[in-house]
C-alpha atoms as a PDB file:
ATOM      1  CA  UNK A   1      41.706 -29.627   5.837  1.00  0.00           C
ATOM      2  CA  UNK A   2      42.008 -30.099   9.583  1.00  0.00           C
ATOM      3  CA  UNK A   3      43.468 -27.859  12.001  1.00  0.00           C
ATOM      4  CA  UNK A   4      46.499 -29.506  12.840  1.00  0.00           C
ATOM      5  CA  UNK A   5      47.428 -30.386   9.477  1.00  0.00           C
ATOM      6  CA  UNK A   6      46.865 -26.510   8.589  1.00  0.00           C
ATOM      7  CA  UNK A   7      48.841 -25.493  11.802  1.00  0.00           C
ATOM      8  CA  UNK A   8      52.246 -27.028  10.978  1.00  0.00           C
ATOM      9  CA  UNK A   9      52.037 -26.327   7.422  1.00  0.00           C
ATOM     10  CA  UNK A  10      51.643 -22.518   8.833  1.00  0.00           C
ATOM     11  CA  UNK A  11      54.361 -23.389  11.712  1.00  0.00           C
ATOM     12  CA  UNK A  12      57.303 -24.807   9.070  1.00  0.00           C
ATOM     13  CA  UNK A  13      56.506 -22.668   6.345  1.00  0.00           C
ATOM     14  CA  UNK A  14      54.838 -19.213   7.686  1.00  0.00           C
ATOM     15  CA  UNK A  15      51.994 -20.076   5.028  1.00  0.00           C
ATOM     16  CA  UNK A  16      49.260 -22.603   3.931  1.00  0.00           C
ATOM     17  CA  UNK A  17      47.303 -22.149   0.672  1.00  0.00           C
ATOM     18  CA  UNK A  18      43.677 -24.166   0.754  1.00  0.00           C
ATOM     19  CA  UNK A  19      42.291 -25.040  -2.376  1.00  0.00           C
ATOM     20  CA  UNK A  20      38.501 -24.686  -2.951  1.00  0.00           C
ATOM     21  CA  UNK A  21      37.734 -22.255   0.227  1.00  0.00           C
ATOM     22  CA  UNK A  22      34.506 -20.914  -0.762  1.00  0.00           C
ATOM     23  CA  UNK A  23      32.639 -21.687  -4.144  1.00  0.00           C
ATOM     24  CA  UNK A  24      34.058 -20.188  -7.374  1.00  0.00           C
ATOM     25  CA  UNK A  25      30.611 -18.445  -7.579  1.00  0.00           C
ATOM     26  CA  UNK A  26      30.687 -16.318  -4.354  1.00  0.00           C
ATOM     27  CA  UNK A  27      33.734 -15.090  -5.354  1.00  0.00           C
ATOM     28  CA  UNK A  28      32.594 -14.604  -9.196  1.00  0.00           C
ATOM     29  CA  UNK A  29      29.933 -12.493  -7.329  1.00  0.00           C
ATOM     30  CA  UNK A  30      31.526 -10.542  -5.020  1.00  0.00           C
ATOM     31  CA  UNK A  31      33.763  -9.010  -7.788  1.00  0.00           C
ATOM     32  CA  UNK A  32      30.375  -8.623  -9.671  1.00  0.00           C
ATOM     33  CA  UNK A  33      29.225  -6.606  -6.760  1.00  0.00           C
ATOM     34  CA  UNK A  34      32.711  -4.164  -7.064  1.00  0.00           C
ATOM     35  CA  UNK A  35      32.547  -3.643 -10.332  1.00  0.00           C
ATOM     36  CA  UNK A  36      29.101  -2.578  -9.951  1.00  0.00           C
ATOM     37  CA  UNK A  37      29.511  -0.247  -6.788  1.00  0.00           C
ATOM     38  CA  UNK A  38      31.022   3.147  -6.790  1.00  0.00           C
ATOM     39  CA  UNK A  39      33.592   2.754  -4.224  1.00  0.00           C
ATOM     40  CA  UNK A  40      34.821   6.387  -3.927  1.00  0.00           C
ATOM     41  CA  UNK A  41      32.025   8.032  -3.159  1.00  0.00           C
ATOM     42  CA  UNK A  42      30.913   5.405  -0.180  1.00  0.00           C
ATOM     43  CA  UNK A  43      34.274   6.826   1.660  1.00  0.00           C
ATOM     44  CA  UNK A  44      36.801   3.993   0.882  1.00  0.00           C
ATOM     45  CA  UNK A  45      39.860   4.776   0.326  1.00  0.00           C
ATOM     46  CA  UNK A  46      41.504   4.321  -3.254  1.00  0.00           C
ATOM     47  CA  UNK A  47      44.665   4.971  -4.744  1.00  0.00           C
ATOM     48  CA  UNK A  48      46.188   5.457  -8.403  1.00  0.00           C
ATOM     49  CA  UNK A  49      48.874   4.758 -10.430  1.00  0.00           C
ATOM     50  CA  UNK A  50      50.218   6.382 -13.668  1.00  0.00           C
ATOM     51  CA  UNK A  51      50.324   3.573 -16.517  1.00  0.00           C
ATOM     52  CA  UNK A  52      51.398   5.059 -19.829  1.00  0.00           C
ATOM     53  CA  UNK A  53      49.741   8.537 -19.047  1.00  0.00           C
ATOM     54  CA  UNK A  54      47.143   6.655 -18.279  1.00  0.00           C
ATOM     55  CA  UNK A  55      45.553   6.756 -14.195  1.00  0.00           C
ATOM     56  CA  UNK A  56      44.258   3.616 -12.850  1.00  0.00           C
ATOM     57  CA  UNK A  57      43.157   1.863  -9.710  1.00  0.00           C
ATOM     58  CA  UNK A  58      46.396   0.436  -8.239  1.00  0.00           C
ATOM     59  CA  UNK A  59      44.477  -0.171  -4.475  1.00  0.00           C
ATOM     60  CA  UNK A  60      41.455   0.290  -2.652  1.00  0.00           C
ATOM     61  CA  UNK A  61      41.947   0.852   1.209  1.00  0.00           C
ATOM     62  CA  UNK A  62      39.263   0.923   4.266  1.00  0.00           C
ATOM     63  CA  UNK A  63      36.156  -0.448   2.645  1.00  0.00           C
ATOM     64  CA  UNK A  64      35.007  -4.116   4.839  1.00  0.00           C
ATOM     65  CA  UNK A  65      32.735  -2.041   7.227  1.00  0.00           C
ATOM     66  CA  UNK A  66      31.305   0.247   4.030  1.00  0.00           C
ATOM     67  CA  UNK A  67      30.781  -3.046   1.468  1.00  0.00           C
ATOM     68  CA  UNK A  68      28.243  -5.335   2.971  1.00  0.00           C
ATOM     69  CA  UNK A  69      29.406  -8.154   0.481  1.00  0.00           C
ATOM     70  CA  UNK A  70      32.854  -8.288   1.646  1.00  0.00           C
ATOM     71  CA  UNK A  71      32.157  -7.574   5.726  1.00  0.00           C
ATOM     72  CA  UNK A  72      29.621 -11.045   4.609  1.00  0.00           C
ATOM     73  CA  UNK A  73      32.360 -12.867   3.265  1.00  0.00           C
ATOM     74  CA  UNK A  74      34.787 -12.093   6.592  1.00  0.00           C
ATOM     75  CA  UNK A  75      32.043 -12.874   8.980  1.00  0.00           C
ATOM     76  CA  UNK A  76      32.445 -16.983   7.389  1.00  0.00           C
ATOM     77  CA  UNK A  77      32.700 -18.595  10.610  1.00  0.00           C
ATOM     78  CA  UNK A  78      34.555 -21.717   9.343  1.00  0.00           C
ATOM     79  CA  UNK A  79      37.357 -18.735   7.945  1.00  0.00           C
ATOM     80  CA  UNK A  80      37.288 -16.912  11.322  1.00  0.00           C
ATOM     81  CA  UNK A  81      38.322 -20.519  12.760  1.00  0.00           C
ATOM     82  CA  UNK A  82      41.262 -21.138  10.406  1.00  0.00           C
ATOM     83  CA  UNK A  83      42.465 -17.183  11.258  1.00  0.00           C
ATOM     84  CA  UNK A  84      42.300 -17.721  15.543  1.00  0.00           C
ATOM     85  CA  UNK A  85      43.641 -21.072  14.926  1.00  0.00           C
ATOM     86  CA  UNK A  86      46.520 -19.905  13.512  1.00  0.00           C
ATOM     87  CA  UNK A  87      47.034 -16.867  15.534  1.00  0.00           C
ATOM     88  CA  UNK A  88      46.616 -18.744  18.303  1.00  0.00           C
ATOM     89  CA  UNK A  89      43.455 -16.530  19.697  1.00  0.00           C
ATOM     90  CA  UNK A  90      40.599 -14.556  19.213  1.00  0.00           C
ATOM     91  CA  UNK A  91      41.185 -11.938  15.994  1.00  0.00           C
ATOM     92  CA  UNK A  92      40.277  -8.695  14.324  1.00  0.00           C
ATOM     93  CA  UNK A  93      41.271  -7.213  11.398  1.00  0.00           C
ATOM     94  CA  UNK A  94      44.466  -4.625  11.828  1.00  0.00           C
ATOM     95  CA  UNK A  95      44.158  -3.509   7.884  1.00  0.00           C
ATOM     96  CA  UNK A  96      42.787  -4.526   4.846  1.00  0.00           C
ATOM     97  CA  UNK A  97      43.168  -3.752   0.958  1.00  0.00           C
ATOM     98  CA  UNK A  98      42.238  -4.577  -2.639  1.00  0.00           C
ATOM     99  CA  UNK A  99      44.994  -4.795  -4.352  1.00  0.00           C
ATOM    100  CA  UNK A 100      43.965  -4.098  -8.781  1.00  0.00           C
ATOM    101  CA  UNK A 101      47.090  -5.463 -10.543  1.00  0.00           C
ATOM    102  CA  UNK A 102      45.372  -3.743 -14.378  1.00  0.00           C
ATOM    103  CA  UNK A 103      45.623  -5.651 -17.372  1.00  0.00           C
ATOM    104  CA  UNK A 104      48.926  -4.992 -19.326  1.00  0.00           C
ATOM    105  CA  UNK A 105      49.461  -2.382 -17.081  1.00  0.00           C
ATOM    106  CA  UNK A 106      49.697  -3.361 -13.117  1.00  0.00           C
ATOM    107  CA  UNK A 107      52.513  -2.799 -11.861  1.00  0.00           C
ATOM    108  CA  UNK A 108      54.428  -5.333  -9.265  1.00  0.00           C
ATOM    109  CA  UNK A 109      55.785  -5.477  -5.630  1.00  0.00           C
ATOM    110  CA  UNK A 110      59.054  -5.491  -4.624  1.00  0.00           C
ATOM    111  CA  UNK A 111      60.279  -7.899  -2.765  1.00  0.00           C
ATOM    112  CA  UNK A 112      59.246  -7.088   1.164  1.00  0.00           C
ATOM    113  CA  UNK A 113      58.399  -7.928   4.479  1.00  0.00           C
ATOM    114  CA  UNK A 114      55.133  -6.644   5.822  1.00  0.00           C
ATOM    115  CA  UNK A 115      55.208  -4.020   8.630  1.00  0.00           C
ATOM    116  CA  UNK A 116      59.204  -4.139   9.095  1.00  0.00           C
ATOM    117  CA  UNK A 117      60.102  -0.201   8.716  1.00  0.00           C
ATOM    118  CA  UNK A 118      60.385   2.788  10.346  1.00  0.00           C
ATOM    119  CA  UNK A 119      58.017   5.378   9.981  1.00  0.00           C
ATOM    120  CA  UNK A 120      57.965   9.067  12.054  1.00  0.00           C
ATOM    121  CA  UNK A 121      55.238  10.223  13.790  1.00  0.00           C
ATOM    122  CA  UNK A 122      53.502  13.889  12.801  1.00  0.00           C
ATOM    123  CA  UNK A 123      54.957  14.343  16.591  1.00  0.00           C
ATOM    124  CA  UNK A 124      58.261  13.672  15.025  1.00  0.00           C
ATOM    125  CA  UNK A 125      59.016  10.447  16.887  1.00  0.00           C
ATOM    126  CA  UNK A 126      60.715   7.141  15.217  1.00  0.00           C
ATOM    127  CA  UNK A 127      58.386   4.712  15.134  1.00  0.00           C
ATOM    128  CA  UNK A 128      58.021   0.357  14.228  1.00  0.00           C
ATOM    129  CA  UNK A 129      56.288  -0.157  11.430  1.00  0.00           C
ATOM    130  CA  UNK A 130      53.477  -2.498  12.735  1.00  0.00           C
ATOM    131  CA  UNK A 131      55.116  -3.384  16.111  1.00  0.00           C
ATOM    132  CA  UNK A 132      54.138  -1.154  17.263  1.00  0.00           C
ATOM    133  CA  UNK A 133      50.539  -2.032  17.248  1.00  0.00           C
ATOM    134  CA  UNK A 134      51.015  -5.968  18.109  1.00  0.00           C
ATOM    135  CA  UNK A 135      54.038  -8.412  17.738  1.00  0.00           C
ATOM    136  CA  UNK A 136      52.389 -11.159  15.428  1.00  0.00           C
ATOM    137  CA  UNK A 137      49.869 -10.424  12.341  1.00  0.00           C
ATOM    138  CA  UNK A 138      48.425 -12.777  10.031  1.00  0.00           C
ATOM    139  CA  UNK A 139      47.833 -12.147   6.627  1.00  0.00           C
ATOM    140  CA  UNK A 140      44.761 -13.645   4.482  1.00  0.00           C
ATOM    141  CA  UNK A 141      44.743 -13.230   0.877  1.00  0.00           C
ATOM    142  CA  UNK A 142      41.150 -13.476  -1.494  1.00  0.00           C
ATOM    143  CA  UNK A 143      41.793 -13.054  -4.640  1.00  0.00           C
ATOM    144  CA  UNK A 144      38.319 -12.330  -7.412  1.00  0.00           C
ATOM    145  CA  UNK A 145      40.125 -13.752 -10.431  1.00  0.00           C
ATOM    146  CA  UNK A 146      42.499 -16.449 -11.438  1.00  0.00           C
ATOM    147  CA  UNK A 147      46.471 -15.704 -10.046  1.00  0.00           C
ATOM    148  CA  UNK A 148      49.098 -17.215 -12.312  1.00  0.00           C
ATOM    149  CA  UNK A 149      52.299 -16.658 -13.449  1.00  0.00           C
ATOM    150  CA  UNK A 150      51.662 -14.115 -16.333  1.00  0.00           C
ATOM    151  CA  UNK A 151      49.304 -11.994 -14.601  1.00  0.00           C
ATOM    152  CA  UNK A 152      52.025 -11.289 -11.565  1.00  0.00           C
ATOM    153  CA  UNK A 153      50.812 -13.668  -8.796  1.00  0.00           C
ATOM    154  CA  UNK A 154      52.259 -13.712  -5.295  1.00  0.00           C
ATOM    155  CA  UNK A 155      55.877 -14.869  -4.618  1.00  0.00           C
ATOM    156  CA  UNK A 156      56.505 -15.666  -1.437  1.00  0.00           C
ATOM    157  CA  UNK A 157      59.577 -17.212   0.614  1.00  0.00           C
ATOM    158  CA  UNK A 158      59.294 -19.500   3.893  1.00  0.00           C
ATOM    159  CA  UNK A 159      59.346 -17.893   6.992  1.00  0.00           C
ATOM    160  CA  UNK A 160      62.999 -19.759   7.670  1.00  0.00           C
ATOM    161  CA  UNK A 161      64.607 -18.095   4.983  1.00  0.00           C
ATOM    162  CA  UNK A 162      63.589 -14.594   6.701  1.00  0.00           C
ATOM    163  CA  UNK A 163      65.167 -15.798   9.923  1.00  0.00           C
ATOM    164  CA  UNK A 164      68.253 -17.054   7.861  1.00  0.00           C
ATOM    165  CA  UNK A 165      68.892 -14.358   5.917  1.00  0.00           C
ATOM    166  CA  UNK A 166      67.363 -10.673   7.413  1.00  0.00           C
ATOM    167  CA  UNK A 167      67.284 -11.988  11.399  1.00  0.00           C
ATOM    168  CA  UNK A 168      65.019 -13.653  14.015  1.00  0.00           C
ATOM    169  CA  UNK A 169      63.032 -10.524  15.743  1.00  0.00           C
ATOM    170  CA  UNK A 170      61.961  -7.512  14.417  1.00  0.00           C
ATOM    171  CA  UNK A 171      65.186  -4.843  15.141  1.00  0.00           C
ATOM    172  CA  UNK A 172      67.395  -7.119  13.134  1.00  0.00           C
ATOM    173  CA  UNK A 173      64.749  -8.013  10.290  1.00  0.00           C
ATOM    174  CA  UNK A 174      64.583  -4.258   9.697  1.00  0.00           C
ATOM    175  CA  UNK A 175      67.915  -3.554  10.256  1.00  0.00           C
ATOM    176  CA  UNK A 176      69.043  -5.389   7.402  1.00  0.00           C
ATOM    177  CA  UNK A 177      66.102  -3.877   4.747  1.00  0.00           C
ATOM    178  CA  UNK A 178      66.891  -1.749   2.364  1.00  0.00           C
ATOM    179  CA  UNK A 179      67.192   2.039   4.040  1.00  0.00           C
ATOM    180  CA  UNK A 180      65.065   1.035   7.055  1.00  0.00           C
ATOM    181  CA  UNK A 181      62.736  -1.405   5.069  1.00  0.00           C
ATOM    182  CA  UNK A 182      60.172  -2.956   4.158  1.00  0.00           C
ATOM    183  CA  UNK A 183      62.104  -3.663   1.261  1.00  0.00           C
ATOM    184  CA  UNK A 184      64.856  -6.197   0.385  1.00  0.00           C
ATOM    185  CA  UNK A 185      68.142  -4.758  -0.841  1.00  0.00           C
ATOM    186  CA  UNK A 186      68.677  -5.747  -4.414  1.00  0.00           C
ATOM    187  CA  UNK A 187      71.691  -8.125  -3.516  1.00  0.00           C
ATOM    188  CA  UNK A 188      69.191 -10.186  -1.740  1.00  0.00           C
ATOM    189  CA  UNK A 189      69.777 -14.171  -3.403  1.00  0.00           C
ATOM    190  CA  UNK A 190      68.589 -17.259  -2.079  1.00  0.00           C
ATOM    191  CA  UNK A 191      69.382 -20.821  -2.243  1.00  0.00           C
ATOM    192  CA  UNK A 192      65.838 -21.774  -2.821  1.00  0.00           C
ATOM    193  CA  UNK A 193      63.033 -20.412  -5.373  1.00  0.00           C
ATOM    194  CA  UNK A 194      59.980 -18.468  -4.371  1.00  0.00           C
ATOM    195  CA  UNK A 195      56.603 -20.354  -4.412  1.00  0.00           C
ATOM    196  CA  UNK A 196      54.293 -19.073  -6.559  1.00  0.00           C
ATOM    197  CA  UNK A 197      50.969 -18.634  -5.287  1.00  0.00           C
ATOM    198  CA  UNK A 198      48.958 -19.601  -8.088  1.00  0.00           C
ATOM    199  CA  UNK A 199      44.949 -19.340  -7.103  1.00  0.00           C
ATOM    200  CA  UNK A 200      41.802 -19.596  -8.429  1.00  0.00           C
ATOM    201  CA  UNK A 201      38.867 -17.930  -7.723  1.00  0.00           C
ATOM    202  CA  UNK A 202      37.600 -19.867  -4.121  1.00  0.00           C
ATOM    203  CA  UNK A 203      41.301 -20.267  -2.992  1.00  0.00           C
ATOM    204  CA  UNK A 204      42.671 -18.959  -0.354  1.00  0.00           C
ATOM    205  CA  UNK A 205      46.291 -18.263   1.171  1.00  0.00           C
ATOM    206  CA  UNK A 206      47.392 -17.515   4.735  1.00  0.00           C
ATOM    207  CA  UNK A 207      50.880 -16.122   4.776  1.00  0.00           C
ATOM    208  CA  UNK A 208      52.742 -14.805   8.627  1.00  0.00           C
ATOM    209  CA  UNK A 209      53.678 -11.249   7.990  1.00  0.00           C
ATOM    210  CA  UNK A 210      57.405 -12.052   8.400  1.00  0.00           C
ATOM    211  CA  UNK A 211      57.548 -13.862   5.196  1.00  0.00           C
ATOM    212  CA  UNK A 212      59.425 -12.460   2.157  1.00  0.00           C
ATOM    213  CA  UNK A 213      57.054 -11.879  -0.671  1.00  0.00           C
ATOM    214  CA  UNK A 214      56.120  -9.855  -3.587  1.00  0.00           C
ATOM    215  CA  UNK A 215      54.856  -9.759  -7.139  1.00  0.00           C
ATOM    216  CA  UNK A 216      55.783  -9.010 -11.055  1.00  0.00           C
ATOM    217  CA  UNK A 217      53.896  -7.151 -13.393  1.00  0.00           C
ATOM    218  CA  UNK A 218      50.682  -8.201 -14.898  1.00  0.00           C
ATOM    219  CA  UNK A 219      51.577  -9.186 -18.723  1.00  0.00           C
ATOM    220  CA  UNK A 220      47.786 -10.791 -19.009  1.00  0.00           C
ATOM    221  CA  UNK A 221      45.236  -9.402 -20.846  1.00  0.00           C
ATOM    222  CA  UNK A 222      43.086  -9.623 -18.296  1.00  0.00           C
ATOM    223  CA  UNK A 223      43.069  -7.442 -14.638  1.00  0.00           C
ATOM    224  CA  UNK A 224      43.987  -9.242 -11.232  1.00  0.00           C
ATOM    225  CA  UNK A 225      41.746  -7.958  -8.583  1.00  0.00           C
ATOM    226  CA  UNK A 226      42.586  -9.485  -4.972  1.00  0.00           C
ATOM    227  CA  UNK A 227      41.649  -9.052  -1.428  1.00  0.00           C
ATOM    228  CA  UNK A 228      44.136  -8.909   1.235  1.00  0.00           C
ATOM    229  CA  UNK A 229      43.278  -8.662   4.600  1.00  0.00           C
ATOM    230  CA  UNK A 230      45.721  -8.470   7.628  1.00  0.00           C
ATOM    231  CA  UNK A 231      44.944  -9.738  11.626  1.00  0.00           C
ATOM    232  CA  UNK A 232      46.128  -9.719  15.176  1.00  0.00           C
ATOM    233  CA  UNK A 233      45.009 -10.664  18.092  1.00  0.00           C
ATOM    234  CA  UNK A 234      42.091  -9.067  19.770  1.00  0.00           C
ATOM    235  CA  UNK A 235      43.279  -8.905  22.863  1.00  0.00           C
ATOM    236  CA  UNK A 236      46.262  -6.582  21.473  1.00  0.00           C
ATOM    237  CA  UNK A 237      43.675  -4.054  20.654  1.00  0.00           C
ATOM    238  CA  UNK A 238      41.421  -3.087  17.798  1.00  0.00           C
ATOM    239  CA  UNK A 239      43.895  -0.939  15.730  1.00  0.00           C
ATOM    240  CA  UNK A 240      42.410  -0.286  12.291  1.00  0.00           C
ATOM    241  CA  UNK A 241      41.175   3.178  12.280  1.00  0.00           C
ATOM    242  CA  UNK A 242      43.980   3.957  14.411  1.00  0.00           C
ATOM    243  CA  UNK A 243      46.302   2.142  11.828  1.00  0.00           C
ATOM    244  CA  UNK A 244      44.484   4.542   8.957  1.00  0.00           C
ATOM    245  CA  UNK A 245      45.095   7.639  11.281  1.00  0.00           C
ATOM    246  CA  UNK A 246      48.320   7.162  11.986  1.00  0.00           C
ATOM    247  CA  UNK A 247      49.271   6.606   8.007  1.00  0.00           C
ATOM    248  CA  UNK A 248      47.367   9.611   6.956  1.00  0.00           C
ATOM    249  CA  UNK A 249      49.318  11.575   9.632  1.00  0.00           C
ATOM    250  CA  UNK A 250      52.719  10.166   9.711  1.00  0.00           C
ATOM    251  CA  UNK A 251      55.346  12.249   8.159  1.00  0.00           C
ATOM    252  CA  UNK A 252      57.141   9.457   6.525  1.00  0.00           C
ATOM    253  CA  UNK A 253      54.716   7.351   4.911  1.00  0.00           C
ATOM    254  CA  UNK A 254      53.649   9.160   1.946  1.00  0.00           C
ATOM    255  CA  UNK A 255      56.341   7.395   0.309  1.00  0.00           C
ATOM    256  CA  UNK A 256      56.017   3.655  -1.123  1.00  0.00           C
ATOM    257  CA  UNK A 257      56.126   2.555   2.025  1.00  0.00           C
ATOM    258  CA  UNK A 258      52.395   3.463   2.656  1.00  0.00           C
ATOM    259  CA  UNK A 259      51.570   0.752   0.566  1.00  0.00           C
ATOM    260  CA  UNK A 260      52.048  -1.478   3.551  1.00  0.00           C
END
């Protein structure tokens, strides 16, 4: 893949799925390595869901500087290439999660658009969603097991049909979400079909955080473990415990929203 080519894929369509990234087997390992660590007690973050009374892992928040595996995997200099190409400069990482879509049970997303809501302050004041840390964000998605269809893979809309439909800069995006976003009102059609991202372990996907995406349940049998990680640019600042901070604090993002 060279640059260029990977550039204006990223430019028309706001994302660019490589095939064949890293080797199957890092990745085979590195979700080896999870299964095997006990993530709560190292300090990460991790959040549940009720499935049929029964609680389990929907997300995993705050955990590349505590997991040596992963923080090895993000330090790949050919990926850190791809990820200031695209953003046009130097980058760092602005959040980052693990998203566990459970066997039979996962539930999906929504269709949304990543950092496009309001959220209030524990000050009280309004604030925008991710703006108001930097104005562009890049999104970089791992996942540790196959992605298809049936297990609730990622659907995701070019970045045209956000400008088309929701608006061209972030006040109007927002403004036309559901209650103050991130999510799409449920009248929301489209001409054209979603792509589904379907992966295999050693894929990757870079997606701009104004695309519309989301997910559907997982009907497999088997659990869909995947690694999202989101960027700006450096030279916007270094935002992520900040980021954390401000979500634990805010007054408005105890809701769904703090799934963003």
């Amino acid at each position: 893949h060279s640059f260029s080519e990977i550039n204006s894929e990223y430019k028309k369509n706001g994302f660019v799925l490589l095939k064949n990234f890293f080797s199957a087997e890092k990745i085979v390992n590195i979700k080896k390595y999870l299964q095997n660590t006990d993530i709560e007690n190292l300090g990460c973050k991790v959040y549940f869901e009720k499935n049929k009374g029964e609680k389990v892992i929907r997300r995993i928040e705050d955990f590349s500087k505590k997991l040596d595996f992963i923080q090895e995997l993000l330090k790949d200099q050919k990926l850190n290439d791809y990820i200031s190409n695209l953003l046009g400069a130097k980058a760092t990482i602005f959040k980052e999660k693990i998203n566990y879509k459970q066997a039979k049970k996962g539930s999906g997303f929504k269709l949304h658009v990543d950092g496009h809501f309001y959220w209030t302050s524990k000050e009280g004041n309004k604030k925008k969603g991710w703006k108001e840390y930097s104005d562009d964000f890049l999104n970089l998605v791992i996942p540790l097991d196959e992605c298809s269809r049936s297990n609730g893979c990622l659907k995701i809309y070019p970045k045209t049909e956000t400008h088309k439909k929701l608006g061209k800069n972030w006040e109007s995006i927002t403004n036309s979400l559901l209650d103050g976003g991130p999510y799409l009102k449920n009248k929301f059609t489209s001409k054209i079909r979603p792509f589904y991202v379907i992966m295999q372990p050693g894929d990757i996907l870079f997606f701009n955080w104004m695309c519309i995406h989301g997910s559907d349940y997982n009907n497999s049998v088997k659990d869909r473990p995947i690694l999202y990680i989101t960027y700006n640019k450096i030279e916007d600042g270094n935002f992520m415990e900040k980021y954390f901070h401000d979500k634990k604090h805010s007054l408005s993002l105890e809701s769904e929203k703090s799934l963003r």
